[in-house]
Protein backbone atom coordinates (compact mmCIF):
# COMPACT_ATOMS: atom_id res chain seq x y z
CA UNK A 1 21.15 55.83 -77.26
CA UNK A 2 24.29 56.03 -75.06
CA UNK A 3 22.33 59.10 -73.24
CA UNK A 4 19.06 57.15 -72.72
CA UNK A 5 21.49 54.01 -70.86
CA UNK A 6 22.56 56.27 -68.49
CA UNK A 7 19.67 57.96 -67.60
CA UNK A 8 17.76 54.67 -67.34
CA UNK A 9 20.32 53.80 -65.14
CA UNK A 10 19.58 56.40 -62.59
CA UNK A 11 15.66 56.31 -63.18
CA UNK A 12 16.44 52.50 -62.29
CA UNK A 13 17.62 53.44 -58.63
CA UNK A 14 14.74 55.25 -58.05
CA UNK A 15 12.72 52.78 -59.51
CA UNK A 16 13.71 49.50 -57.76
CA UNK A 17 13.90 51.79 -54.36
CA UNK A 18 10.05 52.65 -54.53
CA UNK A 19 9.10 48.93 -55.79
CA UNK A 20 9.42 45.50 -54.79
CA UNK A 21 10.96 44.22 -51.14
CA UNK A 22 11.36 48.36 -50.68
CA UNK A 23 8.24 49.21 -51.09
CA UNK A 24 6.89 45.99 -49.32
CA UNK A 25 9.29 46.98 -45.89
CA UNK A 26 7.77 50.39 -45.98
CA UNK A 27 4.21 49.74 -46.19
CA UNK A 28 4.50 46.92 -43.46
CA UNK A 29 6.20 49.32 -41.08
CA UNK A 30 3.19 51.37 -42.00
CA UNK A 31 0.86 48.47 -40.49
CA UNK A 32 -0.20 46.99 -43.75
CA UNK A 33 -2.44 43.87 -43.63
CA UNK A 34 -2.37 41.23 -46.86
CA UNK A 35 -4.99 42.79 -48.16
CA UNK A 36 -3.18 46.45 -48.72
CA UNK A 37 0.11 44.20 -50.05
CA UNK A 38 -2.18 42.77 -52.73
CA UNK A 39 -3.84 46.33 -53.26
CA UNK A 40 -0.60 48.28 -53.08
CA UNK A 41 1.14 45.99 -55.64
CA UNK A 42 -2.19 46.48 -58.02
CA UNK A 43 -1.78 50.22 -57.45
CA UNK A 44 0.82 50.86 -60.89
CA UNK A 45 -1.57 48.29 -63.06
CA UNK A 46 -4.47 49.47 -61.87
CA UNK A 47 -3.47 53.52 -63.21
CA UNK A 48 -2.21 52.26 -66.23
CA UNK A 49 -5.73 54.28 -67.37
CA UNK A 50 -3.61 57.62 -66.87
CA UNK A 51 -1.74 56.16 -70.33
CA UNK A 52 -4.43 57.10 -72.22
CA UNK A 53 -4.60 60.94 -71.21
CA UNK A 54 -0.77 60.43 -72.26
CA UNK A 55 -1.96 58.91 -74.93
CA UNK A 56 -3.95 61.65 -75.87
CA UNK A 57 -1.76 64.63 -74.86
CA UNK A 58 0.96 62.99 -77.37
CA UNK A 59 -1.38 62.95 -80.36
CA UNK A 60 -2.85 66.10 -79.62
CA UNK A 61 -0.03 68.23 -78.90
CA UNK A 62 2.35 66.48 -81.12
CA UNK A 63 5.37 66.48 -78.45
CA UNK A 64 6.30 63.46 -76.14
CA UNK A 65 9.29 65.51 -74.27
CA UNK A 66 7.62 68.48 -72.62
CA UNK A 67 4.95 65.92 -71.25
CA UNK A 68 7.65 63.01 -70.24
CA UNK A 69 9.70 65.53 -68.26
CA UNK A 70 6.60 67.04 -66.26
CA UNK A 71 5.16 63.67 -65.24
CA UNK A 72 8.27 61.97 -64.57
CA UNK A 73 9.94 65.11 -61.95
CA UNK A 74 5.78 65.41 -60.50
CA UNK A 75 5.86 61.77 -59.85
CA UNK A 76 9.16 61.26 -58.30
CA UNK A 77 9.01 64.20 -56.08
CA UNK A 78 6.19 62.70 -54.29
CA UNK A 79 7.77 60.01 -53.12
CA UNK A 80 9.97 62.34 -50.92
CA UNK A 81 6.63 63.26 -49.14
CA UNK A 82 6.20 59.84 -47.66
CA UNK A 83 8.62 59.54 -44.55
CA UNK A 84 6.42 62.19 -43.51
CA UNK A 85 3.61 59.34 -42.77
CA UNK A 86 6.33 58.30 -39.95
CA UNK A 87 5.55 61.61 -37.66
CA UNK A 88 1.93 60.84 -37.65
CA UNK A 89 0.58 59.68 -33.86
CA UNK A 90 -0.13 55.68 -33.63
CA UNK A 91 -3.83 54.82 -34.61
CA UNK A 92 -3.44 57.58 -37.57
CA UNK A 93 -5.32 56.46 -40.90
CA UNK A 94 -1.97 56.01 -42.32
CA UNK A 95 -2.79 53.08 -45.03
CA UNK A 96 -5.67 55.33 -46.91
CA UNK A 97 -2.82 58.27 -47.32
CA UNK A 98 0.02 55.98 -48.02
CA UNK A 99 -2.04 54.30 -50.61
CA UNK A 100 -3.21 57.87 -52.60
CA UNK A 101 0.24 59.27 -52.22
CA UNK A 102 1.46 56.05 -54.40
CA UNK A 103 -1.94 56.19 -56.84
CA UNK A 104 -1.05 59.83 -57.45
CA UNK A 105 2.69 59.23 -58.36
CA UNK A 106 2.27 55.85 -60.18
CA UNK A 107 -0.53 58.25 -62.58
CA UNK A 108 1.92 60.85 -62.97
CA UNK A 109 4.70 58.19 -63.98
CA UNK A 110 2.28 56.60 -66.31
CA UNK A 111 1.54 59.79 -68.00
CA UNK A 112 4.86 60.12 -68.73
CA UNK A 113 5.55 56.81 -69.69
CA UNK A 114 3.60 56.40 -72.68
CA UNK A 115 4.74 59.69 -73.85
CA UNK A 116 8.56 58.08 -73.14
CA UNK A 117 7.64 55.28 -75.48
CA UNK A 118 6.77 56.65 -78.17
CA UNK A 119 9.28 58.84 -78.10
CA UNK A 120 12.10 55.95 -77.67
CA UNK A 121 9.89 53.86 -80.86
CA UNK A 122 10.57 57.17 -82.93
CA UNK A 123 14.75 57.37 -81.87
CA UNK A 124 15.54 53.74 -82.24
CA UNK A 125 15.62 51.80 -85.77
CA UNK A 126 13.27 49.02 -85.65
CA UNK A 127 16.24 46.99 -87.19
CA UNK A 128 18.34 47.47 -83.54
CA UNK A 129 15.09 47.66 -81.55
CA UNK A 130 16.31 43.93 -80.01
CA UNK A 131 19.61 43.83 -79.33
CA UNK A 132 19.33 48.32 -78.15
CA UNK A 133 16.90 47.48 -75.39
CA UNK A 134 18.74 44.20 -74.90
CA UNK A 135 21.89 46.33 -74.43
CA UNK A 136 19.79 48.97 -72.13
CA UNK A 137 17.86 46.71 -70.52
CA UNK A 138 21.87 44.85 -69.61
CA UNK A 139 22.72 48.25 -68.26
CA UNK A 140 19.68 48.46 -66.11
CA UNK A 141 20.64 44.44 -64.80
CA UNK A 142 24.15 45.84 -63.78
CA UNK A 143 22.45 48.16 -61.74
CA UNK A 144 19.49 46.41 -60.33
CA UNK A 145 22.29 43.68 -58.75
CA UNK A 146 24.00 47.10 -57.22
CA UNK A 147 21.02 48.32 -55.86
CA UNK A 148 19.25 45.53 -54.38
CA UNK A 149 22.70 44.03 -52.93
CA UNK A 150 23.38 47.13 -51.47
CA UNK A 151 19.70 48.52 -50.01
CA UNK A 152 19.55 44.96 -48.83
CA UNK A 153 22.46 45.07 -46.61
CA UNK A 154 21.44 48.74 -45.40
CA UNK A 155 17.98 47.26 -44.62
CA UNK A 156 19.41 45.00 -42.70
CA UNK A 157 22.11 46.62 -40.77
CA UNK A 158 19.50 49.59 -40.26
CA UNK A 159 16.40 48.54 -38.74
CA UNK A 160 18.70 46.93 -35.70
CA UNK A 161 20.75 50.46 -35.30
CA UNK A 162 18.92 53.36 -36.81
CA UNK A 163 15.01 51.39 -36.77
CA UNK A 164 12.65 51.79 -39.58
CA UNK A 165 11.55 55.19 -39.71
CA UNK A 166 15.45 56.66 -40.22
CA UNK A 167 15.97 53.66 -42.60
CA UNK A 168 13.51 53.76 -44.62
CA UNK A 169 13.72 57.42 -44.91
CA UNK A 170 17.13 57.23 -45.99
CA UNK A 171 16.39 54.85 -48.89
CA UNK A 172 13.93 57.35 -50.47
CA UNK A 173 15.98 60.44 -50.14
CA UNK A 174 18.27 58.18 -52.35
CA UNK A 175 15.63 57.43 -54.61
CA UNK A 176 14.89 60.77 -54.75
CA UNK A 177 18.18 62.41 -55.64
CA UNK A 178 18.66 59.41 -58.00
CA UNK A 179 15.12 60.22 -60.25
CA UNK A 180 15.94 63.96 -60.20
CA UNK A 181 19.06 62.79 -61.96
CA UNK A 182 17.23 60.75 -64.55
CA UNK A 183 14.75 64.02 -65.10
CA UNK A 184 17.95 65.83 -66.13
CA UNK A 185 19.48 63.69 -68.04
CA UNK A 186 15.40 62.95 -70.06
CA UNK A 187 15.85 66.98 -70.50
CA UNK A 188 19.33 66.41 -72.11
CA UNK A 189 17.76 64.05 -74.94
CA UNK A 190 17.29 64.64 -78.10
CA UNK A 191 13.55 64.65 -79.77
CA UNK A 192 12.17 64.49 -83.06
CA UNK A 193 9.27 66.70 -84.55
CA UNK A 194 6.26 65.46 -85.15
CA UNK A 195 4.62 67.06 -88.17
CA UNK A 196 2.59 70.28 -87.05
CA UNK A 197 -0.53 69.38 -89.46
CA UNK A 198 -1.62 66.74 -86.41
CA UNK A 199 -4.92 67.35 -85.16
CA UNK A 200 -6.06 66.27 -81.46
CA UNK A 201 -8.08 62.59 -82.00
CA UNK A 202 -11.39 62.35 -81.57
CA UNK A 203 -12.61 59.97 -78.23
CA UNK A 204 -14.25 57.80 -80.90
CA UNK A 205 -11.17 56.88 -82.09
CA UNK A 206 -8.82 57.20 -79.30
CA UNK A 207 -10.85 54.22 -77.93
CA UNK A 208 -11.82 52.27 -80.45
CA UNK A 209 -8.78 52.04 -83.26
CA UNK A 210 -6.43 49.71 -81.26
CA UNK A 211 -9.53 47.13 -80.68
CA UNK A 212 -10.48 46.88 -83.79
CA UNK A 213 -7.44 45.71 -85.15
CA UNK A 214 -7.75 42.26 -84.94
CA UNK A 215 -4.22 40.71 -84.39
CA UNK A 216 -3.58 43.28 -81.87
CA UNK A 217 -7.02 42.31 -79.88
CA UNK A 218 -5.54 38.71 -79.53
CA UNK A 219 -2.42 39.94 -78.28
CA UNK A 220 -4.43 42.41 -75.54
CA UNK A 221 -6.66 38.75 -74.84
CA UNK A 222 -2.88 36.87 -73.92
CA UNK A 223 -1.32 39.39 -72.24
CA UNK A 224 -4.56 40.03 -70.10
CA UNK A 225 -4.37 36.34 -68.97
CA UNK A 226 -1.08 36.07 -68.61
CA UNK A 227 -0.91 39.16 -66.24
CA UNK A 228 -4.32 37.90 -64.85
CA UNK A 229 -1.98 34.34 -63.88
CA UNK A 230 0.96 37.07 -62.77
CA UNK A 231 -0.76 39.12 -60.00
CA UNK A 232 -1.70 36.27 -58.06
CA UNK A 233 1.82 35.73 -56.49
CA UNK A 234 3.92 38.42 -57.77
CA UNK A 235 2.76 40.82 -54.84
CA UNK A 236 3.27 38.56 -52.30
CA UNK A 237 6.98 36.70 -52.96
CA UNK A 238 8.88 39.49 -51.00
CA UNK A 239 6.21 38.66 -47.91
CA UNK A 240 6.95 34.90 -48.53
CA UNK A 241 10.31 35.96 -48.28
CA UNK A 242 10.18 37.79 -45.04
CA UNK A 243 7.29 36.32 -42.71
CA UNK A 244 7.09 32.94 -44.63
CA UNK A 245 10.69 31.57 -45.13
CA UNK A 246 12.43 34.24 -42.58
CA UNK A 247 15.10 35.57 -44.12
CA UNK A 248 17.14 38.19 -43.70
CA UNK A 249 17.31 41.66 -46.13
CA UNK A 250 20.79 40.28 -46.43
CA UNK A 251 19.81 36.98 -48.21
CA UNK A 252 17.03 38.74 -49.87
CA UNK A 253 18.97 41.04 -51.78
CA UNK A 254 21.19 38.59 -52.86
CA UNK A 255 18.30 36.25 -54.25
CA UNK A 256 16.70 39.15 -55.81
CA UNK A 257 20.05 39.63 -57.45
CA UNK A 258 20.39 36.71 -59.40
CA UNK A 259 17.69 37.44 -61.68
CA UNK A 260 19.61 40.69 -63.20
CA UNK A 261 22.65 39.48 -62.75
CA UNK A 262 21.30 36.35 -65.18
CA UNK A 263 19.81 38.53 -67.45
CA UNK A 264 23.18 41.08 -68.02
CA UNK A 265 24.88 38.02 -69.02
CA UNK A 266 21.63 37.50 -71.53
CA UNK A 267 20.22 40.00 -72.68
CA UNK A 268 22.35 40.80 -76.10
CA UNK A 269 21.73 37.55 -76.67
CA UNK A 270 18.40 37.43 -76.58
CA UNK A 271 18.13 40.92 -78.33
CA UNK A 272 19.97 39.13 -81.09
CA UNK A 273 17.41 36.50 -81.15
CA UNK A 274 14.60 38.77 -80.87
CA UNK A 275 15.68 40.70 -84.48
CA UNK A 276 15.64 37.17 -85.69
CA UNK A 277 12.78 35.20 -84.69
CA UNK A 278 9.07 35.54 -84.26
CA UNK A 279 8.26 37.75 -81.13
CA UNK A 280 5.84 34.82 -80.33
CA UNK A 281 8.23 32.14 -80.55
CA UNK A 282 10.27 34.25 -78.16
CA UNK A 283 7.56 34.55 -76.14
CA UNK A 284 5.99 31.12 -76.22
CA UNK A 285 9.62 29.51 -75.21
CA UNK A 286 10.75 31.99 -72.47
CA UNK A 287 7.26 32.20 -70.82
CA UNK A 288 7.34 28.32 -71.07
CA UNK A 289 10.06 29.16 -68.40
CA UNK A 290 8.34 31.42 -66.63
CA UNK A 291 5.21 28.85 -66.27
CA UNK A 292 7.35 26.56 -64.34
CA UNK A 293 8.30 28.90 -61.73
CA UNK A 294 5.07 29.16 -59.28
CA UNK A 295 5.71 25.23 -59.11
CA UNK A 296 9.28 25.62 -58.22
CA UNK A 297 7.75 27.90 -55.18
CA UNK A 298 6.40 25.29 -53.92
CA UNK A 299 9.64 23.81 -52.81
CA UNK A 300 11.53 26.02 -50.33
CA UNK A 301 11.11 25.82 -46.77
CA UNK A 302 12.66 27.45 -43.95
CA UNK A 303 15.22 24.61 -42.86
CA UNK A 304 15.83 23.88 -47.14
CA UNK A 305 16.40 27.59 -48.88
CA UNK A 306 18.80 25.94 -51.33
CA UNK A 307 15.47 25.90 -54.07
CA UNK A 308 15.65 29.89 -53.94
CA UNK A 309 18.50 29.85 -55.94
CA UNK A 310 17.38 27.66 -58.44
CA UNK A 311 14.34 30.27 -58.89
CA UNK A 312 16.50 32.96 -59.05
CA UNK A 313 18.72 31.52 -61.90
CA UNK A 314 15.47 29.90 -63.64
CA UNK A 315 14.09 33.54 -63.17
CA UNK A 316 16.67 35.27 -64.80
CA UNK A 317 16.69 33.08 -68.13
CA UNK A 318 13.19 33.21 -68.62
CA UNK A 319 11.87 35.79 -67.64
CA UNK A 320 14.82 38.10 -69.25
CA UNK A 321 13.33 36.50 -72.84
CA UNK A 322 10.03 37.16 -72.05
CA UNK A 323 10.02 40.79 -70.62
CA UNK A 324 12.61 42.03 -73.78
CA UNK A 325 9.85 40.67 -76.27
CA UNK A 326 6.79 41.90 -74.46
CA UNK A 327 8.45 45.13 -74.34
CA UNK A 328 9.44 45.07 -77.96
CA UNK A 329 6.12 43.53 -78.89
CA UNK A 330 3.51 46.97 -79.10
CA UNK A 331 6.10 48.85 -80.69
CA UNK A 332 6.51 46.51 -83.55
CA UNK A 333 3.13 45.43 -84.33
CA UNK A 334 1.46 49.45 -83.90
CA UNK A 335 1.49 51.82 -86.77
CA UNK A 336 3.60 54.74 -86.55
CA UNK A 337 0.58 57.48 -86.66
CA UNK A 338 -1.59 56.71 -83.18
CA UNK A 339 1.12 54.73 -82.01
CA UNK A 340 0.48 56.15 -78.48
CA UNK A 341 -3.08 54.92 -78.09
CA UNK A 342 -1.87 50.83 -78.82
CA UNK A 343 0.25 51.47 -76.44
CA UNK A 344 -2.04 52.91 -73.73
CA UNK A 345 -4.46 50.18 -74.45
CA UNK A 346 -1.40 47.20 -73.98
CA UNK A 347 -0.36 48.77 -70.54
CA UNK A 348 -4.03 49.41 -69.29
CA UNK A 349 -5.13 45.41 -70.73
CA UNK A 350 -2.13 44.03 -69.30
CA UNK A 351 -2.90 46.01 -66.28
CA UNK A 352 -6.20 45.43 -65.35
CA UNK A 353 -5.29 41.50 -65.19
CA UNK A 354 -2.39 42.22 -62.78
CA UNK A 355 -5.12 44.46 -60.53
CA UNK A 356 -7.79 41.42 -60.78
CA UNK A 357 -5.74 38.85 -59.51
CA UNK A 358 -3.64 40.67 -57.52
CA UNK A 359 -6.39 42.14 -54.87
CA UNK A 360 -8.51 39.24 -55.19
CA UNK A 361 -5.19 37.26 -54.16
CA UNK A 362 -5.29 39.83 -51.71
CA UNK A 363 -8.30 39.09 -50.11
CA UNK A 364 -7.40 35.19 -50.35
CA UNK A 365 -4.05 35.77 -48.54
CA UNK A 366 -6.11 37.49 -45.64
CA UNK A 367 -9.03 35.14 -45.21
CA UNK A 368 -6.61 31.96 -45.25
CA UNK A 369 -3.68 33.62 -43.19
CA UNK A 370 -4.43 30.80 -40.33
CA UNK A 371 -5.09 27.97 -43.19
CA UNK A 372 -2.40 24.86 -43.08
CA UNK A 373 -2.50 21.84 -44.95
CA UNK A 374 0.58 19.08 -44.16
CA UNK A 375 0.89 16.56 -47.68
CA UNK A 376 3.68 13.94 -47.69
CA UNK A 377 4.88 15.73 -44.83
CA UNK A 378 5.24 19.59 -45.77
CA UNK A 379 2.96 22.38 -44.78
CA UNK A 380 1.53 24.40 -47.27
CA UNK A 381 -0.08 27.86 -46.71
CA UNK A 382 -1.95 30.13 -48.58
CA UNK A 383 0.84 31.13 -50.53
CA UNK A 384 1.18 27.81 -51.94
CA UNK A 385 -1.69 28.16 -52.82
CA UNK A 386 -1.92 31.21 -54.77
CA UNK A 387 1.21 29.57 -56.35
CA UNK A 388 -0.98 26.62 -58.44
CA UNK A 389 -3.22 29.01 -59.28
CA UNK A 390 -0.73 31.00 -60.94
CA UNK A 391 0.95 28.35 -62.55
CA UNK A 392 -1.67 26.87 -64.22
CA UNK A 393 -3.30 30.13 -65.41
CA UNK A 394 0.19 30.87 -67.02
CA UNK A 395 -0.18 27.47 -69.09
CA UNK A 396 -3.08 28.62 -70.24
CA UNK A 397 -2.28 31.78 -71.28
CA UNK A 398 0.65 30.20 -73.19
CA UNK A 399 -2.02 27.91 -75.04
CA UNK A 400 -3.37 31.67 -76.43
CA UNK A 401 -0.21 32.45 -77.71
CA UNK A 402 -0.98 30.44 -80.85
CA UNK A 403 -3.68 32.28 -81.93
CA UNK A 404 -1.67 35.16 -83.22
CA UNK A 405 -0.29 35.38 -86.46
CA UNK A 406 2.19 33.77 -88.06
CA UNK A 407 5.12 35.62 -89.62
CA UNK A 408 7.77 35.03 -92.37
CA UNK A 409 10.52 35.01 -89.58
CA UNK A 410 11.80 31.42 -88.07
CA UNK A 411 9.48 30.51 -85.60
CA UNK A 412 9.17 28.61 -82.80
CA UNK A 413 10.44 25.43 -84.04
CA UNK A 414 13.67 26.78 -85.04
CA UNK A 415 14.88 28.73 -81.90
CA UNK A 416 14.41 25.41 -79.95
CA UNK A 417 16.85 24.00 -82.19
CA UNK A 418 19.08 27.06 -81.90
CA UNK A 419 19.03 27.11 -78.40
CA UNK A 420 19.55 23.53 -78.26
CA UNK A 421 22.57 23.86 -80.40
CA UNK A 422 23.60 26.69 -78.35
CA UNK A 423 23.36 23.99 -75.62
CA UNK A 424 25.50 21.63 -76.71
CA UNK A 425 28.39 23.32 -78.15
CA UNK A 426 28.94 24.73 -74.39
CA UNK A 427 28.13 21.72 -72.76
CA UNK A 428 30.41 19.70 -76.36
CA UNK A 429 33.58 22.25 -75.94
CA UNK A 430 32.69 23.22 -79.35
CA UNK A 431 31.82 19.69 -80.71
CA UNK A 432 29.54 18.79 -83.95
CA UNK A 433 25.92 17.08 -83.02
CA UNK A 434 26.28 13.49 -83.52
CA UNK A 435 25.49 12.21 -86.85
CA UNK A 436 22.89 10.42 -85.87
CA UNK A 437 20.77 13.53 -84.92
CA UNK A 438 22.17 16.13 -87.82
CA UNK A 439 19.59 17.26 -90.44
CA UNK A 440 20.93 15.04 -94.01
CA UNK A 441 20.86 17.10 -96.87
CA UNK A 442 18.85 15.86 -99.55
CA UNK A 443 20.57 15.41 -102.88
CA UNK A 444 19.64 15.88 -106.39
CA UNK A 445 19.23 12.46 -107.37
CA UNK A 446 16.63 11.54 -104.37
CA UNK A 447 14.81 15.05 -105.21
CA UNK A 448 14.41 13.58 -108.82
């Protein structure tokens, strides 16, 4: 486990260097339009297919490792290839090759990702699952705030001395040297056999036994929406960011920040939670959080930034909740034996939301890129826009939640009131609730 912290920890450099405000700086210095932002972003949902021929590879062959390790060095090696798009003359097709270059590496990643999975499902005890990833996923915070603080001030400093091309460069040679490092350190942990009576899956049911189990179809329903409400905006925040609000790779990095920095402070405590409590009650209160957000976008303007950090810090609390029990979600509710497959099928569900709404938000960005409306006296763009939509398809993916099964753990009910309590013995110094609001025990005599 201590092995796996560290290696995420490099694979998260090279992660958060070929995503986000990164990845959104290179392909605009490439000449992309809206429409490739929204396309781009939809690019590692949209091959979330490839998990499948994981998927398959793992059952078949019976070993996660071999198949981890080849996808995951093939991926990340292609990324070096890409500064190479800088040499080509101006009027080159460079979107179309930037674009397959990225489809080829995200499938490669994805391959190896679901092979990853399983693998990690198999080495950590269900009873730690929580507070482990909550623990890992703190490590990969710590580094996330290191990252973006730092590649922000180098974007910065570097497009006014060195330009783009140099810049940009630079930042995926680090990625680069940084995922090689994570390959080596994947090769350095441990695996466990699987039993050498397997037999490769028949298509029939590769396909069909996640769907027909019933609790896991309403899961794959919410987390379709809720992705579906997702893909609308996510793409397009570090563009808001730049072009919209104007600020500098400086202040980005420091917003972007926040959100890990939030979440290293949270995640064992959520972890703990998470052993504790329904995954859906975790869920249903953290994404509550997360629902609010596309509103809160709706605030900042360029001569009043102060909203961003609100977002950031409302960012970080929910959406570190959320993202530890979606994660932890397919590995606790899929059986051990064709674990592989639920897991394809959650990543390519989830997925294929993201790539709806994030191309056809897209194609909205670039038809209204001129459209202004002034209410109460602020403008509001098509970004705004894209903003409600979200929102309110969030809410309603929340309402799905309670379909899904109930389950003998305390549910959603009770980590309000934990939470709550949590609340006020910070805010109290320690404090009792008033007795006016404390649960009285019922004695004998009444319960006679």
């Amino acid at each position: 486990m201590r092995l796996s912290s560290v290696e995420g920890g490099f694979t998260q450099v090279h992660q958060i260097l070929t995503a986000g405000v990164f990845l959104t700086a290179l392909a605009l210095a490439l000449g992309a339009s809206p429409w490739h932002i929204g396309l781009i972003a939809a690019v590692p949902h949209f091959t979330q297919i490839f998990q499948l021929i994981g998927a398959y590879l793992v059952e078949a062959t019976g070993h996660r490792k071999p198949i981890a390790l080849l996808g995951s060095g093939l991926s990340r090696s292609i990324w070096l290839f890409l500064p190479l798009l800088f040499l080509y003359p101006a009027g080159a097709p460079l979107m179309p090759m930037f674009i397959t270059l990225v489809v080829i590496a995200s499938a490669l990643e994805l391959v190896a990702g679901n092979a990853w999975t399983t693998w990690m499902a198999d080495l950590i005890p269900e009873s730690i699952r929580g507070r482990y990833f909550g623990y890992r996923n703190g490590v990969l915070a710590a580094v996330t705030i290191a990252v973006t603080m730092a590649g922000g001030v180098w974007l910065e400093w570097g497009r006014h001395n060195l330009g783009e091309p140099l810049t940009l460069t630079a930042v995926l040679l680090v990625a680069g040297i940084a995922g090689g490092i994570g390959v080596f350190l994947l090769y350095r942990q441990p695996d466990i056999e699987r039993p050498p009576e397997r037999k490769a899956p028949k298509v029939k049911e590769l396909l069909l036994a996640p769907v027909r189990n019933a609790e896991y179809r309403k899961a794959l329903e919410f987390f379709l929406v809720w992705n579906l409400a997702i893909g609308f905006v996510a793409p397009f925040i570090p563009v808001h960011l730049i072009q919209v609000l104007s600020l500098s790779y400086v202040v980005i990095g420091a917003f972007q920040a926040i959100k890990p920095l939030v979440a290293m402070a949270l995640f064992r405590w959520w972890g703990q939670i998470l052993d504790s409590f329904q995954i859906r009650a975790v869920m249903m209160v953290s994404g509550a959080g997360v629902a609010l957000l596309p509103f809160l976008w709706l605030l900042p303007t360029r001569e009043h930034t102060a909203w961003l950090w609100v977002i950031a810090v409302v960012s970080g609390l929910a959406w570190t909740g959320f993202n530890l029990s979606a994660y932890t979600y397919p590995m606790r509710h899929s059986p051990r034996i064709g674990r592989s497959y639920y897991l394809a099928y959650f990543s390519i569900v989830s997925g294929l939301g993201f790539v709806a709404s994030s191309i056809t938000g897209g194609w909205i960005a670039q038809r209204l890129v001129d459209w202004e409306i002034v209410l109460l006296g602020r403008t509001y763009m098509a970004h705004h826009l894209l903003f409600m939509v979200s929102g309110f398809l969030r809410i309603v993916a929340l309402l799905m939640l309670l379909r899904l099964k109930r389950v003998t753990a305390p549910g959603t009910t009770a980590l309000i009131t934990r939470i709550g309590a949590g609340i006020w013995r910070t805010a109290s110094l320690n404090r009792p609730f008033p007795r006016w609001i404390r649960k009285t025990p019922v004695s004998e005599s009444s319960r006679k």
